[in-house]
Protein backbone atom coordinates (compact mmCIF):
# COMPACT_ATOMS: atom_id res chain seq x y z
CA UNK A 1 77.07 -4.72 -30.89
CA UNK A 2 74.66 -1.91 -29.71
CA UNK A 3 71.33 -1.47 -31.28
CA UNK A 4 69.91 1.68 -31.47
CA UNK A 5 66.27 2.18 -31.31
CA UNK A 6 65.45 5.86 -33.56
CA UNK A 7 62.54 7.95 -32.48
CA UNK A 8 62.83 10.28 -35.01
CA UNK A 9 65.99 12.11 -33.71
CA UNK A 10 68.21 14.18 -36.53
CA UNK A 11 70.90 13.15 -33.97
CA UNK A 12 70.41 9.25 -34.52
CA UNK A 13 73.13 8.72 -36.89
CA UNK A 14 75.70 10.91 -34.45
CA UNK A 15 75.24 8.02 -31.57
CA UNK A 16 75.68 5.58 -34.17
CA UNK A 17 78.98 7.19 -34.96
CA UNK A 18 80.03 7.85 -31.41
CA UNK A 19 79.63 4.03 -30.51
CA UNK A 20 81.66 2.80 -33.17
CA UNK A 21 84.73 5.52 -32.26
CA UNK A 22 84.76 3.47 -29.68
CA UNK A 23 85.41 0.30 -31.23
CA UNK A 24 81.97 -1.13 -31.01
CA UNK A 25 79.83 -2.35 -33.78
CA UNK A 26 76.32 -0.20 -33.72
CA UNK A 27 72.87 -0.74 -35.58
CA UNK A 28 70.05 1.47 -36.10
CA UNK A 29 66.50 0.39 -36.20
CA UNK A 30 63.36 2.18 -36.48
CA UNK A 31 60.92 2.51 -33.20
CA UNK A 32 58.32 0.54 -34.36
CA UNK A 33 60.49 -2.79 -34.67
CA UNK A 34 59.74 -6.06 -33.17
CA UNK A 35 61.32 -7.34 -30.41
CA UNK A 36 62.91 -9.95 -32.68
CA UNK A 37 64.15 -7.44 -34.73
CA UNK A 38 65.68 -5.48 -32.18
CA UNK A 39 67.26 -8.47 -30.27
CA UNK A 40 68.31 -10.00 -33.52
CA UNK A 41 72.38 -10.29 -33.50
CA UNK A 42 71.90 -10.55 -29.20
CA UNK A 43 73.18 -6.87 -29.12
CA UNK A 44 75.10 -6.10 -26.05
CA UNK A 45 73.17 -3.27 -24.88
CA UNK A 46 70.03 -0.51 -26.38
CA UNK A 47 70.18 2.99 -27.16
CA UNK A 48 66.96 4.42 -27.60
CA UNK A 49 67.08 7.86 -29.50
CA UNK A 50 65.74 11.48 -28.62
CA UNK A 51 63.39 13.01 -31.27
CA UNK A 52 60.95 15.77 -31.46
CA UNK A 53 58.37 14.47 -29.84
CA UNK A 54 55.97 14.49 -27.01
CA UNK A 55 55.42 11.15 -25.52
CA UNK A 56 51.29 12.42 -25.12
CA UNK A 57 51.18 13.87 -28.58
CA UNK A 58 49.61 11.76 -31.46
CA UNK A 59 51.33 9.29 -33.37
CA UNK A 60 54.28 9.49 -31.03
CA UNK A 61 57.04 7.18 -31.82
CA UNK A 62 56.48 4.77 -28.70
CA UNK A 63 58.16 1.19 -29.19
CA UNK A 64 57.00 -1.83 -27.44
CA UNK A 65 56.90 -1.75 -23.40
CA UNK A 66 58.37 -4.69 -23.33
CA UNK A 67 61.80 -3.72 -24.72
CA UNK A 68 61.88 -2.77 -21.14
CA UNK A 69 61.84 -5.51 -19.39
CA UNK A 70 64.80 -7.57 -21.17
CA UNK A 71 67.67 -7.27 -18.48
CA UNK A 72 70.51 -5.91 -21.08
CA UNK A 73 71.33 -2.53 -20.74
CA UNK A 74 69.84 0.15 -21.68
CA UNK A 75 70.17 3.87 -22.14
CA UNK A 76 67.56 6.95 -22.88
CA UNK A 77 68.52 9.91 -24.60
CA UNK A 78 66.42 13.21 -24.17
CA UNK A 79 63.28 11.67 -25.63
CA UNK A 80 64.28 8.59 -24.54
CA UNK A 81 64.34 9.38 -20.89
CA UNK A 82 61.03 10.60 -21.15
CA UNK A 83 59.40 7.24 -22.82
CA UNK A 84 60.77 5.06 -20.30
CA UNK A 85 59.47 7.43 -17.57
CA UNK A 86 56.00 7.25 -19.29
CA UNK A 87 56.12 3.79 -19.85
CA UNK A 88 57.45 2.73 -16.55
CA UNK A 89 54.81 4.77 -14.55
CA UNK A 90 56.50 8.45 -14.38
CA UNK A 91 55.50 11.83 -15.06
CA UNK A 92 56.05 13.30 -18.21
CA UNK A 93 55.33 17.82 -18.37
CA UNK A 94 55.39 19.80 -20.61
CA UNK A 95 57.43 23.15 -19.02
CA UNK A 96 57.46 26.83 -19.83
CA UNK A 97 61.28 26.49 -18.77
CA UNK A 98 62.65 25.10 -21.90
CA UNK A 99 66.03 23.46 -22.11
CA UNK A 100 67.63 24.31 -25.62
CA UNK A 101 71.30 24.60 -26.01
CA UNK A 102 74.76 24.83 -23.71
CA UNK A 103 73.05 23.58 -20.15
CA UNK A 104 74.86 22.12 -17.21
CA UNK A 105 74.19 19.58 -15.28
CA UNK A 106 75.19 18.31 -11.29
CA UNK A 107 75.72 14.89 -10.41
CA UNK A 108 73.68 14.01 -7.30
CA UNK A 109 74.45 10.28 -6.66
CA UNK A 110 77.33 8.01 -7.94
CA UNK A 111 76.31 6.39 -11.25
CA UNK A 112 78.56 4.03 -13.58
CA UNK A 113 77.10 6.15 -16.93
CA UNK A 114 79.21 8.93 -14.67
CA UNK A 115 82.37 7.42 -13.47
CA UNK A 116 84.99 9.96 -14.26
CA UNK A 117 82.97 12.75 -14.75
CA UNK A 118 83.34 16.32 -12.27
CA UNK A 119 79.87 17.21 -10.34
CA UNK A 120 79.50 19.50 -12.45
CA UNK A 121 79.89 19.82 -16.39
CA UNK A 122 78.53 21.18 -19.30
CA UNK A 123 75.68 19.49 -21.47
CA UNK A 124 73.86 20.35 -24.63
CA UNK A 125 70.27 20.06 -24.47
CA UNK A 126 66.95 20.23 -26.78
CA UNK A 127 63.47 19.56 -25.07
CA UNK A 128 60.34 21.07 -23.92
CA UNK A 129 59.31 18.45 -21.93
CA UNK A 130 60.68 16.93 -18.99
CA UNK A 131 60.62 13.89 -16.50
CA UNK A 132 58.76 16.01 -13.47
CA UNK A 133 58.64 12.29 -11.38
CA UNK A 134 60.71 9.27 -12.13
CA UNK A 135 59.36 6.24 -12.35
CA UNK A 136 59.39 3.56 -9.14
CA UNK A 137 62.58 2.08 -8.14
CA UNK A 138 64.31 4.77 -10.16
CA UNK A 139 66.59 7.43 -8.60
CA UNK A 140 67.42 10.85 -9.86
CA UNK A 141 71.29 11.50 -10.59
CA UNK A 142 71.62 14.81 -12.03
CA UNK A 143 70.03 17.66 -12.38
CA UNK A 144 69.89 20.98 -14.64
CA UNK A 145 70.57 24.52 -13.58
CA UNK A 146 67.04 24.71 -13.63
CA UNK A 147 66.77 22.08 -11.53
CA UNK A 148 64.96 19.36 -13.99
CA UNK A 149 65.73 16.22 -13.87
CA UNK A 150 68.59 15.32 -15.98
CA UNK A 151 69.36 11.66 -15.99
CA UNK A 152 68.21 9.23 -13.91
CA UNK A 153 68.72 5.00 -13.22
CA UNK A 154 66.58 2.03 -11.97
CA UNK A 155 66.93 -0.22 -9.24
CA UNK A 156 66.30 -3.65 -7.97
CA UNK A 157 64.56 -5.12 -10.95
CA UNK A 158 65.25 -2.16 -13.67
CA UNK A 159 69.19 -1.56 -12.40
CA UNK A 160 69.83 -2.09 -16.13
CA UNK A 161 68.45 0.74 -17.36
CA UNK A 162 70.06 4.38 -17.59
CA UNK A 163 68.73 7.54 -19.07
CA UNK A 164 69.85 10.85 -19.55
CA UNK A 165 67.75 14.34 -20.79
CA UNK A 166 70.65 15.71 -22.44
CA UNK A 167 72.70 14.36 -25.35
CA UNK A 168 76.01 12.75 -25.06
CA UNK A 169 76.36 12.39 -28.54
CA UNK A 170 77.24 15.53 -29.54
CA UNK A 171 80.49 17.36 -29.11
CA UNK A 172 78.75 20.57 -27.27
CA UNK A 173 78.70 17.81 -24.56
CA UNK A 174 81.72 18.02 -22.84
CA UNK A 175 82.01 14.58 -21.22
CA UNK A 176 79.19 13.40 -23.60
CA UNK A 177 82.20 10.67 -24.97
CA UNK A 178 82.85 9.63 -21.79
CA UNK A 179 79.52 8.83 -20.69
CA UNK A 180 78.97 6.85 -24.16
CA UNK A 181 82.00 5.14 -23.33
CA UNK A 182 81.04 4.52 -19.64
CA UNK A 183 77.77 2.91 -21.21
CA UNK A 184 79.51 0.32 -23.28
CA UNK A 185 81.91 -0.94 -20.31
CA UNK A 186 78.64 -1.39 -18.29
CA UNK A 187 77.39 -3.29 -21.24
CA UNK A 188 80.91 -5.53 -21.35
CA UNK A 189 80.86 -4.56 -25.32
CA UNK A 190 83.69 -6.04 -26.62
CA UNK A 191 85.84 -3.38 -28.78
CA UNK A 192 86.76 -5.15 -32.19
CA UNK A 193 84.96 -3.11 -34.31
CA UNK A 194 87.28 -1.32 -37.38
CA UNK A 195 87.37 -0.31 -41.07
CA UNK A 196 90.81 -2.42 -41.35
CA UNK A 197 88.85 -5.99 -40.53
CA UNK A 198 86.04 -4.73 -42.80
CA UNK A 199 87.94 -4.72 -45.81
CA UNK A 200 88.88 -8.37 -46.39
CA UNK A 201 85.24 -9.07 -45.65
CA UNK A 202 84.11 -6.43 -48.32
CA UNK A 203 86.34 -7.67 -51.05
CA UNK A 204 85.48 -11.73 -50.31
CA UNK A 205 81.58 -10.68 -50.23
CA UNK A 206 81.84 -9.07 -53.91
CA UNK A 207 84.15 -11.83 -55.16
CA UNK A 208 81.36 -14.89 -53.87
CA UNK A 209 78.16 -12.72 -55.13
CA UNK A 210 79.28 -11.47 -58.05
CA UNK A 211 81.71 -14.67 -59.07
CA UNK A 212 82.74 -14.02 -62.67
CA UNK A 213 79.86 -11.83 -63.94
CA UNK A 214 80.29 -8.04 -65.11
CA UNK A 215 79.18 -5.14 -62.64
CA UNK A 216 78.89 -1.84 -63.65
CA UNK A 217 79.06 1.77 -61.45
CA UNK A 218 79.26 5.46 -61.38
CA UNK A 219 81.98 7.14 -60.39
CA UNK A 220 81.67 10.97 -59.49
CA UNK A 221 85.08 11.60 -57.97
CA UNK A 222 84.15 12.32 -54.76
CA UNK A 223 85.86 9.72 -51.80
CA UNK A 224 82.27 7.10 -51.61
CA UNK A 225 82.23 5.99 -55.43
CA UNK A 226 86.24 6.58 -55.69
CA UNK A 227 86.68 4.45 -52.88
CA UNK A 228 84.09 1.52 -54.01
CA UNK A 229 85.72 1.56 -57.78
CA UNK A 230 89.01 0.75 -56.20
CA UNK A 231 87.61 -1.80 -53.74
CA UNK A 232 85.89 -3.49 -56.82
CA UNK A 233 89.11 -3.67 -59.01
CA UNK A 234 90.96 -5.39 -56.71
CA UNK A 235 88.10 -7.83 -56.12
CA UNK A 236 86.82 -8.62 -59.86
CA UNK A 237 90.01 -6.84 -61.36
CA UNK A 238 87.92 -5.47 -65.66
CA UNK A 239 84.91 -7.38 -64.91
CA UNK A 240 84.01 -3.81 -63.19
CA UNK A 241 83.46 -1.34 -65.19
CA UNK A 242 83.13 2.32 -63.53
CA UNK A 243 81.03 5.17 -66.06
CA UNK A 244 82.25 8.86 -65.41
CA UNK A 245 79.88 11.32 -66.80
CA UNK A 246 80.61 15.11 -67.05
CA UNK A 247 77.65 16.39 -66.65
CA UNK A 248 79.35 19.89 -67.21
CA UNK A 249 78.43 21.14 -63.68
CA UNK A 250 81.70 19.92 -62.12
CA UNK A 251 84.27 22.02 -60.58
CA UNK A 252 87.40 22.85 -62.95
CA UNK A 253 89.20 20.10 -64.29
CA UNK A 254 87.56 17.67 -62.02
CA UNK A 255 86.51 15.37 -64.67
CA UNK A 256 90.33 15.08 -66.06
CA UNK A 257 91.77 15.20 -62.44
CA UNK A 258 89.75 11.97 -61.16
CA UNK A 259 91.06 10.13 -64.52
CA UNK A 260 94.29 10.98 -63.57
CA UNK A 261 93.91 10.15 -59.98
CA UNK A 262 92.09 6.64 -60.55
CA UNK A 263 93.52 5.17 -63.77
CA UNK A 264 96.54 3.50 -61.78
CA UNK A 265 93.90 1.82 -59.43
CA UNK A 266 90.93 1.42 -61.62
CA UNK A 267 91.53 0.22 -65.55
CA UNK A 268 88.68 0.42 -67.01
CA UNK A 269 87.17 3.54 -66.69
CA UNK A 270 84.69 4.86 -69.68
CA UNK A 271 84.45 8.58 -69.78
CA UNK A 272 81.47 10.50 -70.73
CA UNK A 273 81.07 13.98 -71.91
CA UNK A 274 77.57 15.05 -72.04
CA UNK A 275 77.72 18.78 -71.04
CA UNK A 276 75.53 19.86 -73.69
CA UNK A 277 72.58 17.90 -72.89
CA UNK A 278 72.50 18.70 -69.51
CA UNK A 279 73.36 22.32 -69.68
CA UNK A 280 70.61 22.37 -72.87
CA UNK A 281 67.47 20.69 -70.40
CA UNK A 282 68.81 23.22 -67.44
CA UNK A 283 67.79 25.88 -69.69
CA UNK A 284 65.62 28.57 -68.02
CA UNK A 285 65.57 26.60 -64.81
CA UNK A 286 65.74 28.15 -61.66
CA UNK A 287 64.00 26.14 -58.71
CA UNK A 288 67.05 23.80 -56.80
CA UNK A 289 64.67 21.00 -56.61
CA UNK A 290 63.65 20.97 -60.22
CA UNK A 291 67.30 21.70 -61.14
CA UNK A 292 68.19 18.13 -58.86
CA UNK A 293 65.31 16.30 -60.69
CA UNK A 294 66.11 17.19 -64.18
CA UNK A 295 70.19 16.54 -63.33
CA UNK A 296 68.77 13.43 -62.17
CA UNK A 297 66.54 12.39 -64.84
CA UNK A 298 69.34 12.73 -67.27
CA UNK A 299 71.95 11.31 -65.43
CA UNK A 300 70.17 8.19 -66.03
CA UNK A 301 69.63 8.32 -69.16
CA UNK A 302 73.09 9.39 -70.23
CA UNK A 303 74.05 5.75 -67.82
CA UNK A 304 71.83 4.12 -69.53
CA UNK A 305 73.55 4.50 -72.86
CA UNK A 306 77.03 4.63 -71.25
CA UNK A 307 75.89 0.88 -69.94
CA UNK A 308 74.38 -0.62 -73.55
CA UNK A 309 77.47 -2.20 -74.58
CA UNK A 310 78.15 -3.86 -71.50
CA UNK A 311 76.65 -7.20 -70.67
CA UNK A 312 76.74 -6.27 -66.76
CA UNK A 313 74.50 -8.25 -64.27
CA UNK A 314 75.48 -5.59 -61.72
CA UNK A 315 75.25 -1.89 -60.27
CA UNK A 316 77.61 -0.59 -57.93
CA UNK A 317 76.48 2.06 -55.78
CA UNK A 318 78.16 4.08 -52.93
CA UNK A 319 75.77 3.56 -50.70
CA UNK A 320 76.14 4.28 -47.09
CA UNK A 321 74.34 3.45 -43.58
CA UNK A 322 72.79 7.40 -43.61
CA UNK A 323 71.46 6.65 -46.88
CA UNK A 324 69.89 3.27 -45.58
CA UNK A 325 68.74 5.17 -42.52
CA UNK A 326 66.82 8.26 -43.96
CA UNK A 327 65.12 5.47 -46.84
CA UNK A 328 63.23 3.75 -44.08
CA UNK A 329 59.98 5.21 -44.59
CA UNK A 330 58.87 5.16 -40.63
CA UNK A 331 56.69 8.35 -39.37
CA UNK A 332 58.58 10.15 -36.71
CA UNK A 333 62.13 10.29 -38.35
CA UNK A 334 63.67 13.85 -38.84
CA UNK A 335 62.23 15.98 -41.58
CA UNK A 336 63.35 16.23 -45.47
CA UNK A 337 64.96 19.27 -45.55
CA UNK A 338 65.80 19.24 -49.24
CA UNK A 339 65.67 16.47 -52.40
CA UNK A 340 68.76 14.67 -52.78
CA UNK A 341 70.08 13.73 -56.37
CA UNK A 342 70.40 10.23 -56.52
CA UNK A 343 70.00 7.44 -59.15
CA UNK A 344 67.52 5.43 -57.28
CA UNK A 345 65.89 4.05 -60.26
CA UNK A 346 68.44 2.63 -62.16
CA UNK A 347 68.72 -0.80 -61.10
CA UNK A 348 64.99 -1.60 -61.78
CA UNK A 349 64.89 0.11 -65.27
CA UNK A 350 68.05 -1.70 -65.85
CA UNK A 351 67.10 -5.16 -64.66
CA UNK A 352 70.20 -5.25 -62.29
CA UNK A 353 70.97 -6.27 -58.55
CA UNK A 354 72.95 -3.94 -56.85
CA UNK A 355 76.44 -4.35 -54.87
CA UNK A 356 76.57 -1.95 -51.97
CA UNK A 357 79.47 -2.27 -50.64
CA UNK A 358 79.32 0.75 -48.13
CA UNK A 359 75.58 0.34 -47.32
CA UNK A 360 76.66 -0.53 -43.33
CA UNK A 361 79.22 2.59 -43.28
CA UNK A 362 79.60 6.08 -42.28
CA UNK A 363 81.79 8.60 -44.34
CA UNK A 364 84.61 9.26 -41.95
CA UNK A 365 85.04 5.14 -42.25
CA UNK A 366 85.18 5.11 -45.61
CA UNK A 367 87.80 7.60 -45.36
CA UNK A 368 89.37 5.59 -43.02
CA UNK A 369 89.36 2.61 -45.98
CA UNK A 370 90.29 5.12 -48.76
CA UNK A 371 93.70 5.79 -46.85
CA UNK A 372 94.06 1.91 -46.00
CA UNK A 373 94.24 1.06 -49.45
CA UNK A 374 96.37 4.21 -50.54
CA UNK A 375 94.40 6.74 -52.11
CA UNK A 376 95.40 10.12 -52.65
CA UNK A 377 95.01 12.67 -49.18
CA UNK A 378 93.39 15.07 -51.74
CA UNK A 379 90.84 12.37 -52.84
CA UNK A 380 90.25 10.77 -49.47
CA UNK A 381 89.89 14.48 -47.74
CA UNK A 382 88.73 16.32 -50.51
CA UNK A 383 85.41 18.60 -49.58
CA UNK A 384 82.05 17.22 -49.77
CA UNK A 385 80.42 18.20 -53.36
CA UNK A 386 76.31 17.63 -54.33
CA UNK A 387 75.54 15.33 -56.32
CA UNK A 388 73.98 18.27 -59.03
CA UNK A 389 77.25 20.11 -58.75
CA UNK A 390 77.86 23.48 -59.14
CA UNK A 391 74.12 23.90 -60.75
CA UNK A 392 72.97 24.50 -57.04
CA UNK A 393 75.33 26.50 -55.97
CA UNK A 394 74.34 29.33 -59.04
CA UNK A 395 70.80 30.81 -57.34
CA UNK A 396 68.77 31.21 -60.54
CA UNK A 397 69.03 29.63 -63.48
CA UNK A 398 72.23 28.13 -65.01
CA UNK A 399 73.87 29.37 -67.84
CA UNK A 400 77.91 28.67 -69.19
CA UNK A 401 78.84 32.34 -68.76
CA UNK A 402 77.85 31.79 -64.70
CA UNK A 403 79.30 28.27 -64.57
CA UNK A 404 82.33 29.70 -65.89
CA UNK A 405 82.50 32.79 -63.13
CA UNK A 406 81.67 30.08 -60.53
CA UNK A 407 84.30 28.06 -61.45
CA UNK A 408 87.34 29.98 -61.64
CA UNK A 409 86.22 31.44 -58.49
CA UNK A 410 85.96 27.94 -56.73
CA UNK A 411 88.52 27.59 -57.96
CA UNK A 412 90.75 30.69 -56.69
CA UNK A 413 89.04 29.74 -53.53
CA UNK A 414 90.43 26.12 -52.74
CA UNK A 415 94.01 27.12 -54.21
CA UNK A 416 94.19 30.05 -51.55
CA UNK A 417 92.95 28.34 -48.62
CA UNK A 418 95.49 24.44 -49.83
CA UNK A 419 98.85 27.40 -50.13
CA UNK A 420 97.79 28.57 -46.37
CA UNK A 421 97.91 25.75 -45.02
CA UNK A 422 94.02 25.71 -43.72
CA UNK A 423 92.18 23.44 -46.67
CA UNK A 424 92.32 20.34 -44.34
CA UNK A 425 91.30 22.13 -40.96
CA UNK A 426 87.60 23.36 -42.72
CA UNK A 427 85.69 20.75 -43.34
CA UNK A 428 83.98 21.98 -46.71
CA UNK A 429 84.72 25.42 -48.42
CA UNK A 430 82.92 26.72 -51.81
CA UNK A 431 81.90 30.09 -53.56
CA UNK A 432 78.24 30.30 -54.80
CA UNK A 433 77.25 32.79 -57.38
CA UNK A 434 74.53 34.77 -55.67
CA UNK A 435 71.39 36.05 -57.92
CA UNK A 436 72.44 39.50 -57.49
CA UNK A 437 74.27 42.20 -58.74
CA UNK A 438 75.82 44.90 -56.94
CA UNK A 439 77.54 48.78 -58.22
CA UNK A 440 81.56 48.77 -58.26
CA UNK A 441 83.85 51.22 -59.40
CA UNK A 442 87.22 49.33 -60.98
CA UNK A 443 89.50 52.07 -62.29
CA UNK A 444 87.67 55.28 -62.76
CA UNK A 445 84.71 53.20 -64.18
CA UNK A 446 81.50 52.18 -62.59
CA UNK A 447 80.43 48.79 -64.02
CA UNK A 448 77.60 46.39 -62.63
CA UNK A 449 78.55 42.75 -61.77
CA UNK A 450 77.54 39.88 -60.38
CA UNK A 451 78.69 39.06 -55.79
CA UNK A 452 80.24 35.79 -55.04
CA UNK A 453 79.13 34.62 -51.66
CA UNK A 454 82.16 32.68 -49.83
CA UNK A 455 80.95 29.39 -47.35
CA UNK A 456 83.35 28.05 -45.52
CA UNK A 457 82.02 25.59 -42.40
CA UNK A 458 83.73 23.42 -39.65
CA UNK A 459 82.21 20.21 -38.56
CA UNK A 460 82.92 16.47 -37.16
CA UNK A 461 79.32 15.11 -38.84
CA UNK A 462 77.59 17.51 -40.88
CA UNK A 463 74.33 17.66 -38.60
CA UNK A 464 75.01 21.06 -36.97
CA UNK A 465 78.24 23.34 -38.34
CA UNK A 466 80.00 26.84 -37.44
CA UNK A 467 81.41 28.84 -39.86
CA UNK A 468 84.99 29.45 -39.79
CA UNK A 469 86.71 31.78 -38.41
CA UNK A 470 89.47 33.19 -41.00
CA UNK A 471 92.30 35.38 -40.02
CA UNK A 472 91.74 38.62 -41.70
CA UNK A 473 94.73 38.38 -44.18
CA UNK A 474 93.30 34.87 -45.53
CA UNK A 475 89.65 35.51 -46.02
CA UNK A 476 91.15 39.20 -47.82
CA UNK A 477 93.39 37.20 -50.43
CA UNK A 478 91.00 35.02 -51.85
CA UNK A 479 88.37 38.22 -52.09
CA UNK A 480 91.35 40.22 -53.73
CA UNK A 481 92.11 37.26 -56.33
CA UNK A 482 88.33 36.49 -57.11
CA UNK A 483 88.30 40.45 -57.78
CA UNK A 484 91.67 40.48 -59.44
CA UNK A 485 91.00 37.36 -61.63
CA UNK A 486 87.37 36.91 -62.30
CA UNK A 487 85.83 38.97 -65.11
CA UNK A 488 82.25 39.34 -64.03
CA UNK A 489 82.96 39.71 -60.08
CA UNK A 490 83.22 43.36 -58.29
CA UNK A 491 82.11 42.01 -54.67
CA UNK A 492 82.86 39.30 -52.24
CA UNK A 493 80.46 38.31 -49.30
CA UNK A 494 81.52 35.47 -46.32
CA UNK A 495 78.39 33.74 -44.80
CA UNK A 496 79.05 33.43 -41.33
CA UNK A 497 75.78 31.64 -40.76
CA UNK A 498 75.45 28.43 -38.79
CA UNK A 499 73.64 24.71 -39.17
CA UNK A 500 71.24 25.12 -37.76
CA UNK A 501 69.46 27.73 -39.29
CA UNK A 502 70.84 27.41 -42.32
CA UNK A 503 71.68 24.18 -44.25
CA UNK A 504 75.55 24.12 -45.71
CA UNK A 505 74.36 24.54 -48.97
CA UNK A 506 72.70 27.58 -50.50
CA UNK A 507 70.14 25.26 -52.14
């Protein structure tokens, strides 16, 4: 197992991920844990994270010295490499030649972290500061175009540690898996981590907590809860009872399409319909965050009532390690770029304990468990959707006239890109009805309607994304159908915008 020690990096989660491709088991723990808590487990080697950061500015996330001096290895990333040179007796500058983006870096003495590698490759890189003076008994072993300091390694008494400016965890780094991997054979980590051992475990750990009392969950459709409803089944068989409320922001037919899908797997669903109240309290709304807190709001309420009858000790949630990760209330981790619909309150108003059994997973692993125990390809790989549904993907307020145009236009939009064969090589596609209105001429008649904004992103975690590239013909029959088919619709925009600067989502 690998511990990683987060100092505040929105790239945290990505090493996490990267470790366990490899096979290995990997933790995440904020910078101001105790030793014990960091050594807890006897991890095999430390990580310690990048982040925004200067090591001299105040409240920096600085951990304890003395994670230093335990002989495991140990690796600095961007950040990182910077701490340990300010903690071990480096220099730390700030630089008016800034490092952001593609970089490359040449090797300048053998190193195990770069067994493999060329001299020369390229590296993606995010700092203002750099390591202008490595610590004693440390030696430089790469260097930048700009000739900074770009990873460097101890000696004699500190040959265990490693640390790099750039970051390996991301794929912009072209050996950056490599080096990772190179990391965990000079930690000896032994490679038995996977989803298919996990399973077993999962479904033994909710048959001895839960024994023979009733648990109760929410099931949205999308592959977390799907995937947790099934794994509860076939542990506690109708003593789980999943609640699917309609909340009459979902795409079309969703609602009917997950019955369909999950019935053989999951018995007992109980289906809500409760579009009116939630469409009535959106009324007039047009701030995304108030829309999420409202949706949210209700959401429990409607559960609430869904739940009366049921004599459940029990919540299920679909939890998962991100969700663990960014609850942590620790200053220094990445910013809150937007509220997040969740149901957060519902155990305590509810007097239940929860059963998580995701909580120590990433998404692409629960994918990886959805396919293990046979669930549909379009449910396992179906495109991410927010938790307030299409609500925040209509800019203004909501109304069933736009949820209507928004839907059939989602719709036209995901049945295009599934009969090209390119659904399953984007990794989430949507329309959003824009809060404009634009002049068209259909016919001989001029008429006034609403643009549809198109979104289509690739991505292998969701922390940066590029938009993707259609061929012309594609991108040109699903703005033709939308046209064509939607009443309300006489222009089509693409958003060829990129995360970073913009989120995935309009709001």
């Amino acid at each position: 197992m690998i511990r990683i020690i987060d100092c505040g990096s929105q790239l945290t989660q990505n090493i996490a991920r990267r470790i366990r491709e490899h096979g290995v088991f990997s933790t995440i723990v904020p910078f101001n844990s105790s030793l014990k808590a960091i050594m807890e487990g006897n991890p095999d080697g430390i990580i310690i994270s990048g982040g925004q950061f200067s090591v001299y500015g105040k409240g920096a996330p600085l951990y304890a010295r003395e994670i230093l001096d335990l002989k495991i290895p140990i690796l600095g990333i961007c950040y990182g490499q910077q701490s340990i040179a300010f903690h071990l007796g480096g220099k730390v500058e700030s630089t008016p030649q800034r490092e952001y983006g593609q970089n490359k870096i040449i090797l300048q003495k053998p190193s195990r972290l770069f067994n493999g590698l060329p001299q020369e490759s390229k590296v993606w890189m995010s700092h203002g500061d750099i390591v202008s003076q490595v610590p004693p008994d440390f030696e430089i072993t790469a260097i930048s175009e700009g000739k900074h300091i770009a990873a460097m390694q101890g000696s004699r008494e500190r040959a265990n540690i490693y640390a790099v400016q750039f970051h390996p965890e991301v794929d912009h780094t072209e050996y950056g898996r490599n080096i990772l991997g190179n990391f965990l054979e000079i930690c000896n980590a032994k490679k038995d981590w996977s989803t298919e051992n996990f399973v077993p475990k999962i479904i033994a750990n909710i048959r001895e907590t839960v024994g023979n009392k009733k648990v109760i969950g929410g099931m949205s459709g999308g592959v977390d809860s799907s995937t947790a409803s099934v794994l509860l089944a076939k542990a506690i068989g109708d003593n789980y009872t999943p609640i699917l409320i309609n909340n009459g922001l979902l795409r079309k037919g969703e609602a009917e399409e997950v019955l369909r899908t999950l019935t053989p797997y999951v018995k007992s669903i109980k289906y809500i319909d409760a579009t009116d109240r939630f469409l009535k309290k959106l009324e007039g709304i047009s701030s995304p965050d108030e829309k999420r807190k409202i949706i949210g709001k209700e959401f429990i309420k409607v559960f609430q009532e869904a739940a009366s009858g049921i004599e459940a000790e029990y919540l299920m949630q679909g939890t998962l390690y991100p969700d663990v990760i960014e609850s942590v209330p620790v200053y220094g981790c990445s910013s809150k770029i937007k509220l997040h619909h969740n149901v957060g309150g519902l155990p305590e108003k509810m007097g239940l304990k929860l059963i998580e059994p995701f909580r120590d997973l990433f998404k692409d692993e629960v994918r990886q468990i959805g396919e293990k125990l046979g669930l549909p390809k379009e449910l396992v790989w179906r495109h991410p959707f927010p938790g307030p549904g299409l609500a925040v993907r209509i800019i203004g307020d909501v109304t069933k006239e736009k949820l209507d145009i928004l839907r059939e236009a989602d719709t036209i939009c995901v049945q295009e890109l599934k009969a090209r064969g390119i659904y399953y090589n984007i990794s989430q596609a949507f329309a959003v009805l824009t809060n404009a209105s634009s002049v068209g001429v259909m016919g001989d008649e001029g008429n006034y309607q609403y643009v549809i904004a198109l979104r289509a992103v690739t991505t292998n975690d969701f922390m940066t994304a590029d938009w993707y590239d259609f061929k012309k013909e594609d991108l040109g029959a699903i703005a033709t159908r939308i046209i064509n088919e939607v009443k309300g619709v006489n222009r089509i925009v693409y958003d060829i915008t990129q995360k970073p600067p913009a989120t995935i989502e309009w709001e």
